[in-house]
N, C-alpha and C. Protein backbone atom coordinates (compact mmCIF):
# COMPACT_ATOMS: atom_id res chain seq x y z
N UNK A 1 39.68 0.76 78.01
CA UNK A 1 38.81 -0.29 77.62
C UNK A 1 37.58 0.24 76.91
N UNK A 2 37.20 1.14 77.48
CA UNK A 2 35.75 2.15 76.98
C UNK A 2 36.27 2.13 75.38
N UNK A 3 37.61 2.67 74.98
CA UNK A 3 37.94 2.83 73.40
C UNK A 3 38.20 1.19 72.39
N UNK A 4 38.20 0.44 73.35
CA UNK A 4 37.92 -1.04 72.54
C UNK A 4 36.39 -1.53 72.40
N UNK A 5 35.86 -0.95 73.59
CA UNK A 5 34.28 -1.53 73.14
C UNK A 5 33.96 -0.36 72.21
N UNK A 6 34.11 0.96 72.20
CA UNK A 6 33.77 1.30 71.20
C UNK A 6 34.00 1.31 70.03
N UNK A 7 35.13 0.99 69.62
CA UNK A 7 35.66 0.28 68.24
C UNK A 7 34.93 -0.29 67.94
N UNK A 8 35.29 -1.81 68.54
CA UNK A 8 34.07 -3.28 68.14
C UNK A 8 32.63 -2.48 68.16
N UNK A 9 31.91 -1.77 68.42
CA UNK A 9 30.65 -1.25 68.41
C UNK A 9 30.63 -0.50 66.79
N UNK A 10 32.01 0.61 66.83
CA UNK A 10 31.63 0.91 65.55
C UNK A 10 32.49 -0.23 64.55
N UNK A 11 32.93 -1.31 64.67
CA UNK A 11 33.30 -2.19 63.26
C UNK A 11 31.81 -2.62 63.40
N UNK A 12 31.39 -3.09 64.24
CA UNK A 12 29.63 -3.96 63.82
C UNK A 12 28.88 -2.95 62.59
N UNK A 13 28.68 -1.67 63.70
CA UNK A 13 27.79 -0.83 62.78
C UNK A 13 28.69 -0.95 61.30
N UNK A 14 29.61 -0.63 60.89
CA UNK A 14 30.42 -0.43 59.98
C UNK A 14 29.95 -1.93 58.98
N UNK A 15 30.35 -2.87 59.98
CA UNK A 15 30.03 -4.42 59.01
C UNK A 15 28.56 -4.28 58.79
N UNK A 16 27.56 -4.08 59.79
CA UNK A 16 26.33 -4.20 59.07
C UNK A 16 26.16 -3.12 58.04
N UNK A 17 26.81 -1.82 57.93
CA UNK A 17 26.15 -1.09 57.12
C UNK A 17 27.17 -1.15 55.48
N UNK A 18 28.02 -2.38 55.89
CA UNK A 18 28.97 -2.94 54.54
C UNK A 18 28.21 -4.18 54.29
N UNK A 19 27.64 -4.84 55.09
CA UNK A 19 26.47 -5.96 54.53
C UNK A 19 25.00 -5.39 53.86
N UNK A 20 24.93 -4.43 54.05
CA UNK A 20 23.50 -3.86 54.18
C UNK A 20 23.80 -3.12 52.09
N UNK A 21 25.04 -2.96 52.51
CA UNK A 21 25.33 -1.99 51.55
C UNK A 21 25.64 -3.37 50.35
N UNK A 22 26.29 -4.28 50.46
CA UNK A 22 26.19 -5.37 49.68
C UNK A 22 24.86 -5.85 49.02
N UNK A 23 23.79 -6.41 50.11
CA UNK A 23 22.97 -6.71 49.85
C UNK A 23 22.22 -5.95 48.89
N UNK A 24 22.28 -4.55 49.13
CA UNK A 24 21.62 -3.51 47.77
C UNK A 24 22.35 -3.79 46.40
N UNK A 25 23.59 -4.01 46.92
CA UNK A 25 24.48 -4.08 45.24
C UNK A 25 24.01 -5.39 44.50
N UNK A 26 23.76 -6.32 45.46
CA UNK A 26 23.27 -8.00 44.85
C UNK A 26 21.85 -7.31 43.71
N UNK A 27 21.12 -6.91 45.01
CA UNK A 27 19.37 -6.50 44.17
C UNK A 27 19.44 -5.52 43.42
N UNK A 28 20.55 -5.04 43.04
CA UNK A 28 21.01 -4.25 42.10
C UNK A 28 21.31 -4.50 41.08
N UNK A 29 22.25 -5.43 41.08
CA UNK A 29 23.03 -6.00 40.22
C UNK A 29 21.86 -6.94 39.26
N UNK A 30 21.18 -7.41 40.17
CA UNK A 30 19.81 -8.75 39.83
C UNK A 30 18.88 -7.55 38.88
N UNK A 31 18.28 -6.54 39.21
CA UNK A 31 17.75 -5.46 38.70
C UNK A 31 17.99 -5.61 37.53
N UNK A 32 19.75 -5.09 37.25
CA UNK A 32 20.32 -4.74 35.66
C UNK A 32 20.00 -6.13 35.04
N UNK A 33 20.03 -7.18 35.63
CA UNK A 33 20.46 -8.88 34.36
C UNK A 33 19.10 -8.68 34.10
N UNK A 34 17.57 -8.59 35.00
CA UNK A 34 16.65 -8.71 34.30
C UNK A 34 16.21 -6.89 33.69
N UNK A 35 16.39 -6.13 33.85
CA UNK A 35 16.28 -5.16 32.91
C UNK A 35 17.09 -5.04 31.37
N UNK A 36 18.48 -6.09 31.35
CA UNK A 36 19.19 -6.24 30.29
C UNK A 36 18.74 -7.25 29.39
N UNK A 37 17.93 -8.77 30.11
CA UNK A 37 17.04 -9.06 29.21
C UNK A 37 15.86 -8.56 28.82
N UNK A 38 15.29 -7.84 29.38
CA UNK A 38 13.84 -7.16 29.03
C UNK A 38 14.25 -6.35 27.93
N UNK A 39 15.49 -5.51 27.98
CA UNK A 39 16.09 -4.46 26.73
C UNK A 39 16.24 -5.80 25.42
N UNK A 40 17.04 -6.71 26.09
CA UNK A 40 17.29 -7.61 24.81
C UNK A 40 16.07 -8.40 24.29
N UNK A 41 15.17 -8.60 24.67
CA UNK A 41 13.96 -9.14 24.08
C UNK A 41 13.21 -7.74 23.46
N UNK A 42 12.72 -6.77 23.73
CA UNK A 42 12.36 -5.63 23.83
C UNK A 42 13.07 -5.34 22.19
N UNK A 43 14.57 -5.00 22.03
CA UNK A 43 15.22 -5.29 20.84
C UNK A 43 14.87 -6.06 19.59
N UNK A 44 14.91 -7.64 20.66
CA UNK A 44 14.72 -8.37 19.10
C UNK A 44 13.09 -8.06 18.67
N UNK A 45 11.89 -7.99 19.37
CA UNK A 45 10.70 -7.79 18.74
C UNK A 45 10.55 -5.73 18.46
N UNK A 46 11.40 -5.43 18.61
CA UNK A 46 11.65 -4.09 17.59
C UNK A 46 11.98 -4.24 16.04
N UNK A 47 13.16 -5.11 16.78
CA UNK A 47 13.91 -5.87 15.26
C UNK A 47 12.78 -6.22 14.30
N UNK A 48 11.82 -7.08 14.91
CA UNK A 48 10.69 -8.31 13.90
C UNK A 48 10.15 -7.06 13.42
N UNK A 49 9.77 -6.25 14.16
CA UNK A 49 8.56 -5.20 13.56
C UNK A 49 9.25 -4.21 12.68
N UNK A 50 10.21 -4.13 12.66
CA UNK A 50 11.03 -3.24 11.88
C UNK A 50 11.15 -3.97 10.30
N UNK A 51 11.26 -5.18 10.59
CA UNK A 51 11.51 -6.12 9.82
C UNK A 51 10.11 -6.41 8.69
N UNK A 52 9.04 -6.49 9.77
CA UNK A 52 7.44 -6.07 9.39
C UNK A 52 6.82 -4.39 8.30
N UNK A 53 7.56 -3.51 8.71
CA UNK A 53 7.25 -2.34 8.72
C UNK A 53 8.21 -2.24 7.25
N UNK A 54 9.40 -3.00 7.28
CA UNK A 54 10.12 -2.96 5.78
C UNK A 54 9.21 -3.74 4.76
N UNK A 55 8.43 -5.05 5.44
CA UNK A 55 7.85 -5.75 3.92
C UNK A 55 6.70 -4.94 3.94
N UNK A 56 6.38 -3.98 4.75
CA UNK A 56 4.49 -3.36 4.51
C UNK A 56 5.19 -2.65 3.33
N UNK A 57 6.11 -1.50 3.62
CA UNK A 57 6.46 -0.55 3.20
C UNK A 57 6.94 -1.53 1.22
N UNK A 58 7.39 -2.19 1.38
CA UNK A 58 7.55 -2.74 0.09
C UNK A 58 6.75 -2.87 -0.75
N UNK A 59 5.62 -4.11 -0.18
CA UNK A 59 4.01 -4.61 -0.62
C UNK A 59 3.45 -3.19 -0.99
N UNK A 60 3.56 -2.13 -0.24
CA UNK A 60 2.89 -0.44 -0.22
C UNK A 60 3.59 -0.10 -1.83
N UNK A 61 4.69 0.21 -1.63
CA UNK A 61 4.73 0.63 -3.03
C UNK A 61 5.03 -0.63 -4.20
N UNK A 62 4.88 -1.66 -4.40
CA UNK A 62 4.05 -2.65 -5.48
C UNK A 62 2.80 -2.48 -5.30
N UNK A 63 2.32 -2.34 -4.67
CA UNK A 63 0.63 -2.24 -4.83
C UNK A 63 0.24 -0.07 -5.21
N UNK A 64 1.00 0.76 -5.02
CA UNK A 64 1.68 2.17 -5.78
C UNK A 64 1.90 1.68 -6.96
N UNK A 65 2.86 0.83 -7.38
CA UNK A 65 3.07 0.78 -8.56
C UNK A 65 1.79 0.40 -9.54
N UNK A 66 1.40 -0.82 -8.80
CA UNK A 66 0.31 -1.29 -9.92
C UNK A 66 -1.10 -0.49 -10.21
N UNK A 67 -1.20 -0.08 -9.05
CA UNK A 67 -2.60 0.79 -9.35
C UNK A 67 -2.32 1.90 -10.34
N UNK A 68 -0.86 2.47 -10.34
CA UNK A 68 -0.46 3.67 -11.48
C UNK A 68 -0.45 2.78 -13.02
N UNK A 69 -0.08 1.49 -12.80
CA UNK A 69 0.12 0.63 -14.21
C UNK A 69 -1.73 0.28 -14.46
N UNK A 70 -2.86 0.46 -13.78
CA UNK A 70 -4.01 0.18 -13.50
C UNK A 70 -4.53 1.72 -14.38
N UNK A 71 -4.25 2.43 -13.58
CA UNK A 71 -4.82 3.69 -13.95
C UNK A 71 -4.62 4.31 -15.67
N UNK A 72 -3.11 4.20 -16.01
CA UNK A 72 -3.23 4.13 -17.12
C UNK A 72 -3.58 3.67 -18.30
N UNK A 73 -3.97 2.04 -17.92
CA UNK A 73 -4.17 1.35 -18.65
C UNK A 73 -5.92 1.61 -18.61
N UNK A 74 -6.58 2.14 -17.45
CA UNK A 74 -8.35 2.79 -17.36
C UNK A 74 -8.14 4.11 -18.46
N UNK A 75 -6.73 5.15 -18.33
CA UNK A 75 -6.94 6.06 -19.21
C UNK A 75 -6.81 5.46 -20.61
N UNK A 76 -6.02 4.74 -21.11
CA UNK A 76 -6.02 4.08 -22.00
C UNK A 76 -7.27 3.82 -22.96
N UNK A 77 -8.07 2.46 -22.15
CA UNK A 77 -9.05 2.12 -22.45
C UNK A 77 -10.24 3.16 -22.34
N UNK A 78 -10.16 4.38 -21.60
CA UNK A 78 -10.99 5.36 -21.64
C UNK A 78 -10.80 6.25 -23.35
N UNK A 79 -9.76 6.02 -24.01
CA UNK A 79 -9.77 7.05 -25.28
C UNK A 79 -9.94 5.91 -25.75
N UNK A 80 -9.16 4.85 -25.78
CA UNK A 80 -10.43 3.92 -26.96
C UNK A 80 -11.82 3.81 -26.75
N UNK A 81 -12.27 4.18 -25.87
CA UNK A 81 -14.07 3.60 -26.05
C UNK A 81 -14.19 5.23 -26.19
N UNK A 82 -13.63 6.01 -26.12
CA UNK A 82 -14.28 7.63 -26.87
C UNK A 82 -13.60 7.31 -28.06
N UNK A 83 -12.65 6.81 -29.14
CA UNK A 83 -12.65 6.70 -30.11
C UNK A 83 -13.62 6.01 -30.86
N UNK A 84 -13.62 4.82 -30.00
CA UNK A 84 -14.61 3.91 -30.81
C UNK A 84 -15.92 4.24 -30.77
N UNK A 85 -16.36 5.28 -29.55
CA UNK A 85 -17.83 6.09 -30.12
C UNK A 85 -18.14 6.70 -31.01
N UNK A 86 -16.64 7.48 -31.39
CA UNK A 86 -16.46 8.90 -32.27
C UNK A 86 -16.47 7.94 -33.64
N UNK A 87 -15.84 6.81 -33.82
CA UNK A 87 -16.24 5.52 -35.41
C UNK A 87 -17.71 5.35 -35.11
N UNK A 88 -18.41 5.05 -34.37
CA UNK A 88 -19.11 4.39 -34.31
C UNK A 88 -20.42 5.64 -35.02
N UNK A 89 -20.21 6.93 -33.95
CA UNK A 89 -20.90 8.02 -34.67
C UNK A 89 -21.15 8.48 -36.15
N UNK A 90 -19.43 8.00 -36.41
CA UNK A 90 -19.45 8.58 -38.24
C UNK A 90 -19.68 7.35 -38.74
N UNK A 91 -19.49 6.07 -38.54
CA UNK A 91 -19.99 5.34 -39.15
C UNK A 91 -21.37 4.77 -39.27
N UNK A 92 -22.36 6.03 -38.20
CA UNK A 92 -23.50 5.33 -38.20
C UNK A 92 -24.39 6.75 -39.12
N UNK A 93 -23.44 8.07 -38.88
CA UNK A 93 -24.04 9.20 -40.26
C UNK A 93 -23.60 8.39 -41.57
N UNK A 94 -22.30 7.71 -41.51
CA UNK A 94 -22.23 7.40 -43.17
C UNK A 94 -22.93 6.39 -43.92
N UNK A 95 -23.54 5.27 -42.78
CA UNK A 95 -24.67 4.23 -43.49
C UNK A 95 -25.65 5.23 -43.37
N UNK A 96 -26.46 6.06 -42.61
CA UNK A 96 -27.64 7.05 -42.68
C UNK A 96 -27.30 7.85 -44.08
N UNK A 97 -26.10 8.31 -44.38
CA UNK A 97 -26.25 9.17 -45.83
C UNK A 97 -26.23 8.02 -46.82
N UNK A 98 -25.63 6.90 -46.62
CA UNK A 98 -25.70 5.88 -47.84
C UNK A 98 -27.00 5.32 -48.10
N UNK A 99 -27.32 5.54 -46.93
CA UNK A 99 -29.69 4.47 -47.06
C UNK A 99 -29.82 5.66 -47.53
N UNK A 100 -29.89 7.16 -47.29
CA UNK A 100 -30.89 8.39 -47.95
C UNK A 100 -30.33 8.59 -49.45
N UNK A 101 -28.92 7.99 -49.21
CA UNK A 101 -28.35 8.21 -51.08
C UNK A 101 -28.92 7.39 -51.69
N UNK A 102 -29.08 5.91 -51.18
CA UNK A 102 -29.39 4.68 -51.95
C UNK A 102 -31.30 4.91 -52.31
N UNK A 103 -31.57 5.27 -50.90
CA UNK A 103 -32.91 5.74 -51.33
C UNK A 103 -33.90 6.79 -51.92
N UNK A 104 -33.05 7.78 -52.34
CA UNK A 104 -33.52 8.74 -53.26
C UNK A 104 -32.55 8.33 -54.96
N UNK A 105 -31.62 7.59 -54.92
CA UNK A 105 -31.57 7.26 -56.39
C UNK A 105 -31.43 6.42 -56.89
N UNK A 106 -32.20 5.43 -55.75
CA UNK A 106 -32.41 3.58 -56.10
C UNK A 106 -31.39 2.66 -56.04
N UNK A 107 -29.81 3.25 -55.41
CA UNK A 107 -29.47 2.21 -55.73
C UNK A 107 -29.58 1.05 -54.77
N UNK A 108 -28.99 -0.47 -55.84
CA UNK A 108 -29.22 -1.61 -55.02
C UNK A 108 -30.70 -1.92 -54.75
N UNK A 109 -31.66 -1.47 -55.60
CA UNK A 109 -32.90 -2.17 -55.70
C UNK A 109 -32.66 -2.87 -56.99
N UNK A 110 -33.50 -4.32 -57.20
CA UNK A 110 -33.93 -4.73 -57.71
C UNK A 110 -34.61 -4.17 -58.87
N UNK A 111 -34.76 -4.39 -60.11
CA UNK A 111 -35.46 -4.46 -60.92
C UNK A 111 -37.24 -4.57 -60.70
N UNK A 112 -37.72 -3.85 -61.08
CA UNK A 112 -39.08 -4.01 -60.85
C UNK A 112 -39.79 -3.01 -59.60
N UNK A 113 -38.74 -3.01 -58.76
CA UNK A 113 -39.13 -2.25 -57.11
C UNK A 113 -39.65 -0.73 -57.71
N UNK A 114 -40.21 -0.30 -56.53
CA UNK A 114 -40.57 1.02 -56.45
C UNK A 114 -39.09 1.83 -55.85
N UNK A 115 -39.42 3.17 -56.71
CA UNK A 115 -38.44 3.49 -55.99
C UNK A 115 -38.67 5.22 -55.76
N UNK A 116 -38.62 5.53 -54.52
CA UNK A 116 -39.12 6.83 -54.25
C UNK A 116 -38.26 8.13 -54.87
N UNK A 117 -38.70 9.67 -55.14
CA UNK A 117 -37.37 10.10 -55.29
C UNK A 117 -37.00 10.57 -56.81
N UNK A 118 -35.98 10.89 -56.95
CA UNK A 118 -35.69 10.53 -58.58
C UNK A 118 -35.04 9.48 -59.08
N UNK A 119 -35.45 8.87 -59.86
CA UNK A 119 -34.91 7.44 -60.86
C UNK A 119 -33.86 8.23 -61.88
N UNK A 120 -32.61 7.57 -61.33
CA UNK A 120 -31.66 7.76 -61.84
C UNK A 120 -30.94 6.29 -62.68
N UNK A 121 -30.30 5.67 -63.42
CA UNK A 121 -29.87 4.69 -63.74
C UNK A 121 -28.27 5.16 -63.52
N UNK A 122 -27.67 4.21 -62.93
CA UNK A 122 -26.03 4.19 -62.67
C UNK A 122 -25.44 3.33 -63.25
């Protein structure tokens, strides 16, 4: 009889430590569903930002591009306004030699005027 109560003694222990052992697998199991949505939300706002990080990266080089279409068009306009100094220079010695030409041999005065210089007739 001693070997039947001890049986039934160890099926109890046995059942509680197969209930005990269940109960961990439940809060286990419950664990993974909400750690598998936390991964799956976790995912999709990886996704968005990934998604984010592709239009920066785009906007980044159009706004690369234009500042290089910017820059050249500053070098550009930088040799025209040194050209147009470099006209502006000779065209401001060539009216200065045309007033000292006009005014040492009269021309384009009037009749009658003074005229400094030598009087030449053309």
């Amino acid at each position: 009889m001693l070997d039947m109560v001890e049986a039934e003694s160890q099926i109890t222990i046995l059942t509680k430590k197969l209930d005990d052992s269940l109960t961990a697998q439940n809060i286990a199991s419950e664990a993974l569903e909400v750690a598998n949505g936390e991964n799956c939300r976790l995912t999709a706002e990886a996704s968005a930002r990934h998604e984010e990080v592709l239009k920066l990266k785009s906007d980044l080089e159009e706004t690369l591009k234009d500042n290089a279409e910017i820059e050249a068009e500053k070098e550009d306009l930088a040799k025209k306004l040194q050209d147009a100094d470099s006209n502006f220079i000779a065209n401001f010695h060539l009216t200065e030699a045309y007033t000292n030409f006009s005014n040492y041999f009269g021309v384009g005065q009037q009749e009658g005027e003074g005229v400094s210089g030598n009087q030449t007739t053309l």
